[in-house]
Protein backbone atom coordinates (compact mmCIF):
# COMPACT_ATOMS: atom_id res chain seq x y z
CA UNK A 1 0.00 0.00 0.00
CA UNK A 2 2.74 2.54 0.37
CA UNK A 3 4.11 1.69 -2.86
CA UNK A 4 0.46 2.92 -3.93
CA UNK A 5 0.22 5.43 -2.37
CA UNK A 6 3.54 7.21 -3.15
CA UNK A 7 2.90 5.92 -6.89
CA UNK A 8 -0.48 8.06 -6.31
CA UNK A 9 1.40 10.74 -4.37
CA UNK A 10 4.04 11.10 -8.04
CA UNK A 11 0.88 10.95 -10.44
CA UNK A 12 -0.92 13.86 -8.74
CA UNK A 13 2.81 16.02 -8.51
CA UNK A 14 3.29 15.21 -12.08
CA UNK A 15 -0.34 16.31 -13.33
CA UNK A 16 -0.45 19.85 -11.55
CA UNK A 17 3.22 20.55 -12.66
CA UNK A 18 1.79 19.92 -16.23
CA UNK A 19 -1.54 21.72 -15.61
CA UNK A 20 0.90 25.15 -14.68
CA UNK A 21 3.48 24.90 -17.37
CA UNK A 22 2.07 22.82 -20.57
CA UNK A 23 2.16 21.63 -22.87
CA UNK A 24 -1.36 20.40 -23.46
CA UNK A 25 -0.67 17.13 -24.50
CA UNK A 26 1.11 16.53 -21.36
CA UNK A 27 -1.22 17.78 -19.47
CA UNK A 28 -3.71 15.53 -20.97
CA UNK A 29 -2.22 12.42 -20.74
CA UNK A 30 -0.74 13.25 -16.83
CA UNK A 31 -4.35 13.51 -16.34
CA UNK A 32 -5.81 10.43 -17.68
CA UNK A 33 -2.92 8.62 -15.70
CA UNK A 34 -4.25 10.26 -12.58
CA UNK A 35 -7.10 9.06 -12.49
CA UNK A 36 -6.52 5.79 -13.81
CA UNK A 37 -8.80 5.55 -16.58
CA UNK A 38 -8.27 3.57 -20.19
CA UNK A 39 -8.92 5.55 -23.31
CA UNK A 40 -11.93 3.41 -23.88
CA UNK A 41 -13.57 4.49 -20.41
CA UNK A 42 -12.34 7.97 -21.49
CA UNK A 43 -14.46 7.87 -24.58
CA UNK A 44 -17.34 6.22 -22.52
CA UNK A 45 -17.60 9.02 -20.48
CA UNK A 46 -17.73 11.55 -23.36
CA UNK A 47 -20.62 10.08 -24.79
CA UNK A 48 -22.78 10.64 -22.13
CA UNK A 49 -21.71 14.00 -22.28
CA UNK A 50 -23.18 14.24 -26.04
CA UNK A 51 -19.60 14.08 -27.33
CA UNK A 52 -18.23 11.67 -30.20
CA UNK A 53 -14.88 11.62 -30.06
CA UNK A 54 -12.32 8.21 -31.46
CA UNK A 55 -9.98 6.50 -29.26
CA UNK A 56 -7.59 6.89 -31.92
CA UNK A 57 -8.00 10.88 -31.88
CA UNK A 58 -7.89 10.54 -27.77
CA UNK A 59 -4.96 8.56 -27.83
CA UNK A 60 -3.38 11.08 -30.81
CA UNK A 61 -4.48 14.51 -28.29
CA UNK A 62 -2.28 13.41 -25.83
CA UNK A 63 0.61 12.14 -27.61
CA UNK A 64 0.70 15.60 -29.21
CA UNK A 65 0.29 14.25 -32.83
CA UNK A 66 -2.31 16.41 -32.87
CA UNK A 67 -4.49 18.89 -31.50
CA UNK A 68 -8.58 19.49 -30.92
CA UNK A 69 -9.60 22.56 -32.95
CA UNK A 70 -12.83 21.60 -34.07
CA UNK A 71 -16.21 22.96 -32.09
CA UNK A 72 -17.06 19.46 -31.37
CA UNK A 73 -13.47 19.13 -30.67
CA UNK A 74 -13.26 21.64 -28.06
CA UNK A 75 -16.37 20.77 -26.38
CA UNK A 76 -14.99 17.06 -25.68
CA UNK A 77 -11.92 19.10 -23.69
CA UNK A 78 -14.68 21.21 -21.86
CA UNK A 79 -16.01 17.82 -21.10
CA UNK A 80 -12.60 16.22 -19.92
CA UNK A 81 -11.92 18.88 -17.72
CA UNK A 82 -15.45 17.44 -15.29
CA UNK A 83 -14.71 14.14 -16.29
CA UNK A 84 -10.70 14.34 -14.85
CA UNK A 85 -11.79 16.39 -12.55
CA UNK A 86 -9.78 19.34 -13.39
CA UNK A 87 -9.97 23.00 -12.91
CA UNK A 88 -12.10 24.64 -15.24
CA UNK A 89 -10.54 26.15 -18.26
CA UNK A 90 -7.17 24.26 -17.15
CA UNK A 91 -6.91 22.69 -20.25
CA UNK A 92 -8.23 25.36 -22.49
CA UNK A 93 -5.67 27.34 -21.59
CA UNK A 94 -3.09 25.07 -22.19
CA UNK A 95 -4.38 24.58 -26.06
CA UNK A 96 -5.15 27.96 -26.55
CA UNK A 97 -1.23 28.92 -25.46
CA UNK A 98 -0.48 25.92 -27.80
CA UNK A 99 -2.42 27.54 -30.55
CA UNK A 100 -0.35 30.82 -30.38
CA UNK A 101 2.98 29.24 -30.20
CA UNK A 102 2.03 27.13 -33.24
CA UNK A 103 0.71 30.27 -35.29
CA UNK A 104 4.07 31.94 -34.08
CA UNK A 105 6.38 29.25 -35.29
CA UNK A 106 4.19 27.97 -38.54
CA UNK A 107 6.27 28.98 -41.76
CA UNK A 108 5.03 32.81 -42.81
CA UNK A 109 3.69 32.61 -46.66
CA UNK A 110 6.26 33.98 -49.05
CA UNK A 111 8.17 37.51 -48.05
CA UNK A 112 7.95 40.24 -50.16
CA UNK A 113 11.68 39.44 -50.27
CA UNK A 114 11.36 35.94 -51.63
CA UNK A 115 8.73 37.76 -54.28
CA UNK A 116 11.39 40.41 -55.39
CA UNK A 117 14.30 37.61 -56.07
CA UNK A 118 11.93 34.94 -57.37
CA UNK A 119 10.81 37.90 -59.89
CA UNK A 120 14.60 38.31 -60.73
CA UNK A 121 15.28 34.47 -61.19
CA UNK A 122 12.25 34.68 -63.32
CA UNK A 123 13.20 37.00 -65.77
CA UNK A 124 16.71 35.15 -66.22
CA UNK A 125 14.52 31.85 -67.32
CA UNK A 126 12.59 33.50 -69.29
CA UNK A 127 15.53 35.35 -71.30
CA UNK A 128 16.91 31.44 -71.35
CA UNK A 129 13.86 30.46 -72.84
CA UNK A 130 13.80 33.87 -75.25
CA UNK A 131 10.48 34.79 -74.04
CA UNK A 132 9.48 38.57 -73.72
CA UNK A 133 7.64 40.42 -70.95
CA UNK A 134 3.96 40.21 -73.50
CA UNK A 135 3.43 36.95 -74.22
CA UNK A 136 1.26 38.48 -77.41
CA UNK A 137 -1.78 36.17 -75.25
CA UNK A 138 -4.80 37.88 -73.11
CA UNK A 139 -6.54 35.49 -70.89
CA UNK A 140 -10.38 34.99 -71.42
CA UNK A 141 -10.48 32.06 -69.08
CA UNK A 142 -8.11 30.31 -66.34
CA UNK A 143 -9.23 27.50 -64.69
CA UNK A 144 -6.70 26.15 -61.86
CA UNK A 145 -7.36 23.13 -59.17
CA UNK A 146 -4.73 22.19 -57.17
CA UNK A 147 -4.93 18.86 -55.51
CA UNK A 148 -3.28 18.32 -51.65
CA UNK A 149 -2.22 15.22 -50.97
CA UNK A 150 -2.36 12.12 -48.10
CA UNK A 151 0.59 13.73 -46.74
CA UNK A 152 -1.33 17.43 -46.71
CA UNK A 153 1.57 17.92 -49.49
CA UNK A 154 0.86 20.18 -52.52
CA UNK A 155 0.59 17.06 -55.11
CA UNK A 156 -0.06 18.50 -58.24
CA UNK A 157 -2.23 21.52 -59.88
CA UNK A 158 -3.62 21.46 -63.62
CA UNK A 159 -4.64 24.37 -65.42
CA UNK A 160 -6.89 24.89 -68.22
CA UNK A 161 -6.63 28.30 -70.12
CA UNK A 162 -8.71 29.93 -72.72
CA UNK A 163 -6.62 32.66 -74.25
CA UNK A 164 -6.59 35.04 -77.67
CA UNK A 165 -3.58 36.49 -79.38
CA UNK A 166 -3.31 40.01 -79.96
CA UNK A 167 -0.33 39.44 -82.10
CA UNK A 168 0.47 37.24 -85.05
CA UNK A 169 3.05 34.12 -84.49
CA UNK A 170 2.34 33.58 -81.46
CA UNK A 171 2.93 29.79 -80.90
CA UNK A 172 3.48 29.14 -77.36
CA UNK A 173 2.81 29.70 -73.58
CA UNK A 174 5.73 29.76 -70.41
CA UNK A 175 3.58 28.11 -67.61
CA UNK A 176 5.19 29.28 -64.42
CA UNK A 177 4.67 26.71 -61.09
CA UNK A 178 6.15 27.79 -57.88
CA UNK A 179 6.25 24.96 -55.31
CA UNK A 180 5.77 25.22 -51.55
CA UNK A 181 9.07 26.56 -48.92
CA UNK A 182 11.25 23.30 -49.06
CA UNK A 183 10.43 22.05 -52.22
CA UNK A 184 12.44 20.18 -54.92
CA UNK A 185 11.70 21.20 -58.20
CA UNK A 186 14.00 18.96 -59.92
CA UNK A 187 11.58 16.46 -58.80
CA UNK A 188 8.77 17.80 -60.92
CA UNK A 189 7.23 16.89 -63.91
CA UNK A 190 4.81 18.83 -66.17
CA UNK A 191 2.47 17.09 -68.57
CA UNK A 192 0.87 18.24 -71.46
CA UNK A 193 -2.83 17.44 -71.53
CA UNK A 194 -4.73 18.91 -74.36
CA UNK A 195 -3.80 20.86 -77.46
CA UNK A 196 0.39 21.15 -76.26
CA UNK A 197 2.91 19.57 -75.88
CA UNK A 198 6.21 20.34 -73.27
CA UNK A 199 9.16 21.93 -74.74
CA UNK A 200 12.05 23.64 -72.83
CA UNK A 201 12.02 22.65 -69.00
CA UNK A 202 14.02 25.21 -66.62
CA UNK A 203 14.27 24.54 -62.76
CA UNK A 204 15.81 26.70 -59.82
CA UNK A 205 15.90 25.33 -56.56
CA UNK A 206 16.44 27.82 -54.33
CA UNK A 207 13.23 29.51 -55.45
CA UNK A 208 11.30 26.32 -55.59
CA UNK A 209 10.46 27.60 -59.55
CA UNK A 210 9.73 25.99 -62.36
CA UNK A 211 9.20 27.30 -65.53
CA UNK A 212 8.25 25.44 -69.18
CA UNK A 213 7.19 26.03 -72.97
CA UNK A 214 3.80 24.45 -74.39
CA UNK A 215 4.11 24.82 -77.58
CA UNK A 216 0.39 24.87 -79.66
CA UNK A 217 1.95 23.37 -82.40
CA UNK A 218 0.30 26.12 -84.58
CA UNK A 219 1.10 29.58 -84.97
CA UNK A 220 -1.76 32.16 -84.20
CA UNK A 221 -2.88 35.18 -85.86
CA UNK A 222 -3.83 38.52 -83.77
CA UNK A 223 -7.73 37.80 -82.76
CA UNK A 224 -7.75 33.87 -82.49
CA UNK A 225 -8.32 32.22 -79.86
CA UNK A 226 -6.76 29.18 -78.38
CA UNK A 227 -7.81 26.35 -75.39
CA UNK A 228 -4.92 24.29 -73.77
CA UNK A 229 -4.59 22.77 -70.50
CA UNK A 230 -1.25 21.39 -68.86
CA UNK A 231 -0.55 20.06 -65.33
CA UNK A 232 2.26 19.65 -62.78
CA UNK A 233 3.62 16.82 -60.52
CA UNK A 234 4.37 18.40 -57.61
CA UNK A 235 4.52 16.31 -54.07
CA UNK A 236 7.91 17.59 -53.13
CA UNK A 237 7.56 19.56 -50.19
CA UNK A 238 6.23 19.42 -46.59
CA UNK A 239 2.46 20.86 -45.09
CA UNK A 240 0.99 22.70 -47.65
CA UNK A 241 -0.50 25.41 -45.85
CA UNK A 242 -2.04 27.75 -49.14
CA UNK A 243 -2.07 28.17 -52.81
CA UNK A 244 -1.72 31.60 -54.54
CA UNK A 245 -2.12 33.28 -57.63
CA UNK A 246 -0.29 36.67 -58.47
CA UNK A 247 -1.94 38.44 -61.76
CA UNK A 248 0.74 41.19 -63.20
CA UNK A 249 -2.40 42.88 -65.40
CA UNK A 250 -6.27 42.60 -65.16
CA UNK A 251 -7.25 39.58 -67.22
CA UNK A 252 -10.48 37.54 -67.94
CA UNK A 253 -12.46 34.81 -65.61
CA UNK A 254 -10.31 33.32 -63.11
CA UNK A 255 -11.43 30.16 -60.77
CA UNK A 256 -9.42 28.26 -58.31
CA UNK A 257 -10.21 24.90 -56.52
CA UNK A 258 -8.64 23.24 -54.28
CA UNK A 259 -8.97 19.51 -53.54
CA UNK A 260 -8.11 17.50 -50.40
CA UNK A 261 -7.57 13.69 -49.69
CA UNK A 262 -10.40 12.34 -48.26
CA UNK A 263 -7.84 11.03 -45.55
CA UNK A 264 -6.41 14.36 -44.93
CA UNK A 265 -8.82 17.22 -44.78
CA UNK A 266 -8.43 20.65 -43.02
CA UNK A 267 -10.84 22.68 -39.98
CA UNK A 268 -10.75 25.76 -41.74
CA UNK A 269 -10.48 27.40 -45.31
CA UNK A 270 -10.53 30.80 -46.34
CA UNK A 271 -9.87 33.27 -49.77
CA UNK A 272 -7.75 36.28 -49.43
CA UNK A 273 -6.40 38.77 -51.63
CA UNK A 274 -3.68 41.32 -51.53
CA UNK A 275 -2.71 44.40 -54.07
CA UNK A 276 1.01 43.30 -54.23
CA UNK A 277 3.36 41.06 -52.39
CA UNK A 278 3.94 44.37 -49.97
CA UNK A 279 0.81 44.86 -49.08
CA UNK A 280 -1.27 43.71 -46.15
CA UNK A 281 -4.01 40.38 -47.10
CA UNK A 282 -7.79 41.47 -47.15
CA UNK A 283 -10.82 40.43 -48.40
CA UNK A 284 -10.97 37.49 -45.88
CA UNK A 285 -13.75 35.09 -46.69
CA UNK A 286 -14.38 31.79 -44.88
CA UNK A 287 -14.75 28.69 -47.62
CA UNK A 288 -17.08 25.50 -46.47
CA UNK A 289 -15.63 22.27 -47.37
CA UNK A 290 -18.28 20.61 -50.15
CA UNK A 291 -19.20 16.92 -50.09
CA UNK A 292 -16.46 16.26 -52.34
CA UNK A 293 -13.46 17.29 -49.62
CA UNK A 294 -12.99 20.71 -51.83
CA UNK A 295 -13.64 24.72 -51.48
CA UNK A 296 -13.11 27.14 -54.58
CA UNK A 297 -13.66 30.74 -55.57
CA UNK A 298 -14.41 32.40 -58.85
CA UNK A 299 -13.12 35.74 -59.78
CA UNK A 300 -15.47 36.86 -62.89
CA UNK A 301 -12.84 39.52 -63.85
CA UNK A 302 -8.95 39.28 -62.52
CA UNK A 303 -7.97 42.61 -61.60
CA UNK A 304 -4.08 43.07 -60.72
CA UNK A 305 -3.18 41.68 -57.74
CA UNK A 306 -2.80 38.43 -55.79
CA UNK A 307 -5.78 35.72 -54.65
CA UNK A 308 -5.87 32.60 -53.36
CA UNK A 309 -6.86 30.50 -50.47
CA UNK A 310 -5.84 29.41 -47.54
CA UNK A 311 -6.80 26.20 -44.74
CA UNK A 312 -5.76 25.12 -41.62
CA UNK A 313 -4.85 21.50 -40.08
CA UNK A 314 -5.93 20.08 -36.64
């Protein structure tokens, strides 16, 4: 018995140091030890509270792998706080301090600095690939969906454009794909899907660029109109966190989708849209997740600037 009780005596010291100082997950699991209960009891006890909640996601909460941030979510650690008989907002805290040290440390999107050298890199592959500022094309249509991956990796995007020539000869588009912070471009592929075909290739890794010809395999006279579509392996990189699309001059229709594995999908999505690089996001709009694990916007006229959208993972 006092083997017990100084094993009882250890478990209680350890679950209010963790309840003062974090992390969470700690916290969590000190306080299931405490009071002695399996995960499956743990669960038990949630439903009668009107909560659903997995083992598996229990036993993932407090091995940090990852964190409640739904609303149903969050109720279940209301509902573990009465059912370990904690203090009341003791673990709430603890995941909301969690929160703000993983919004602190999560990878920024792309400086303004990374914008102004990737623009210089750019230029250099395109004077490789002896293509001019006007590409002689305006843009009547761009259709983009980028699919993310089991690994919540940026696997691939495809685009479909609808474009006219305001210029005779013109025989070819430079598709420009930049991959996420980390990436490995020399690991990419691009693949001509209807009315192209690939033709130069350049890669630079520090900028996570890649840049390629389609070639129409016709030359166009000033007023016709062309449809192509191409696509690009990506999978190279780490989380994928948001996809964006920078628009030098106003253009025609532009819609983006973006797709998630049905193993992998995100709490939260939202479109934003910024005037350049420099300037401060706005236009924040909160995206529902459709039946078919994907959120898009539409843009009936591209003005210059910068959209996309953005999610966030449990």
């Amino acid at each position: 018995m006092p083997h017990a009780t100084q094993q009882a005596d250890a478990a209680t010291a350890e679950l209010d140091s963790a309840l003062r100082g974090g992390p969470f997950h700690v916290a969590l699991r000190a306080a299931i030890a405490a009071r002695g209960l399996p995960l499956q009891r743990v669960q038990h006890h949630l439903t009668r509270y009107g909560v659903k909640v997995g083992v598996t996601s229990l036993s993932y909460w407090q091995q940090g792998a990852r964190r409640p941030q739904r609303p149903e979510s969050l109720r279940a650690v209301r509902a573990l706080e009465e059912i370990l008989q904690l203090p009341e907002e003791s673990l709430i805290r603890l995941l909301a301090e969690a929160e703000e040290r993983s919004v602190a440390a999560r990878p920024a999107a792309r400086s303004y600095r990374s914008f102004v050298e990737a623009s210089g890199v750019l230029e250099q592959l395109l004077a490789e690939l002896e293509s001019t500022p006007d590409s002689g094309l305006h843009t009547f249509g761009h259709h983009e969906r980028v699919r993310v991956g089991p690994r919540r990796e940026l696997a691939s995007r495809e685009s479909h454009h609808i474009v006219r020539a305001h210029r005779d000869g013109i025989d070819r588009f430079i598709a420009v794909h930049y991959g996420d912070p980390g990436c490995t471009p020399e690991h990419m592929t691009v693949h001509a899907l209807e009315n192209c075909r690939t033709g130069r290739v350049r890669r630079h890794h520090d900028t996570g660029m890649l840049v390629a010809e389609l070639l129409f395999g016709t030359r166009l006279r000033s007023g016709d109109t062309f449809l192509f579509r191409y696509g690009v392996e990506d999978g190279t990189a780490g989380v994928s966190r948001e996809y964006v699309r920078d628009f030098g001059s106003a253009g025609g229709q532009y819609a983006l989708q973006v797709s998630f594995d049905e193993s992998a999908l995100p709490t939260r999505c939202h479109r934003f849209t910024q005037h350049s690089a420099a300037a401060p996001r706005s236009g924040r709009q909160e995206l529902r997740l459709t039946g078919h694990h994907s959120v898009h916007l539409v843009e009936p006229r591209m003005r210059s600037g910068i959209v996309g959208i953005g999610w966030d993972w449990e």
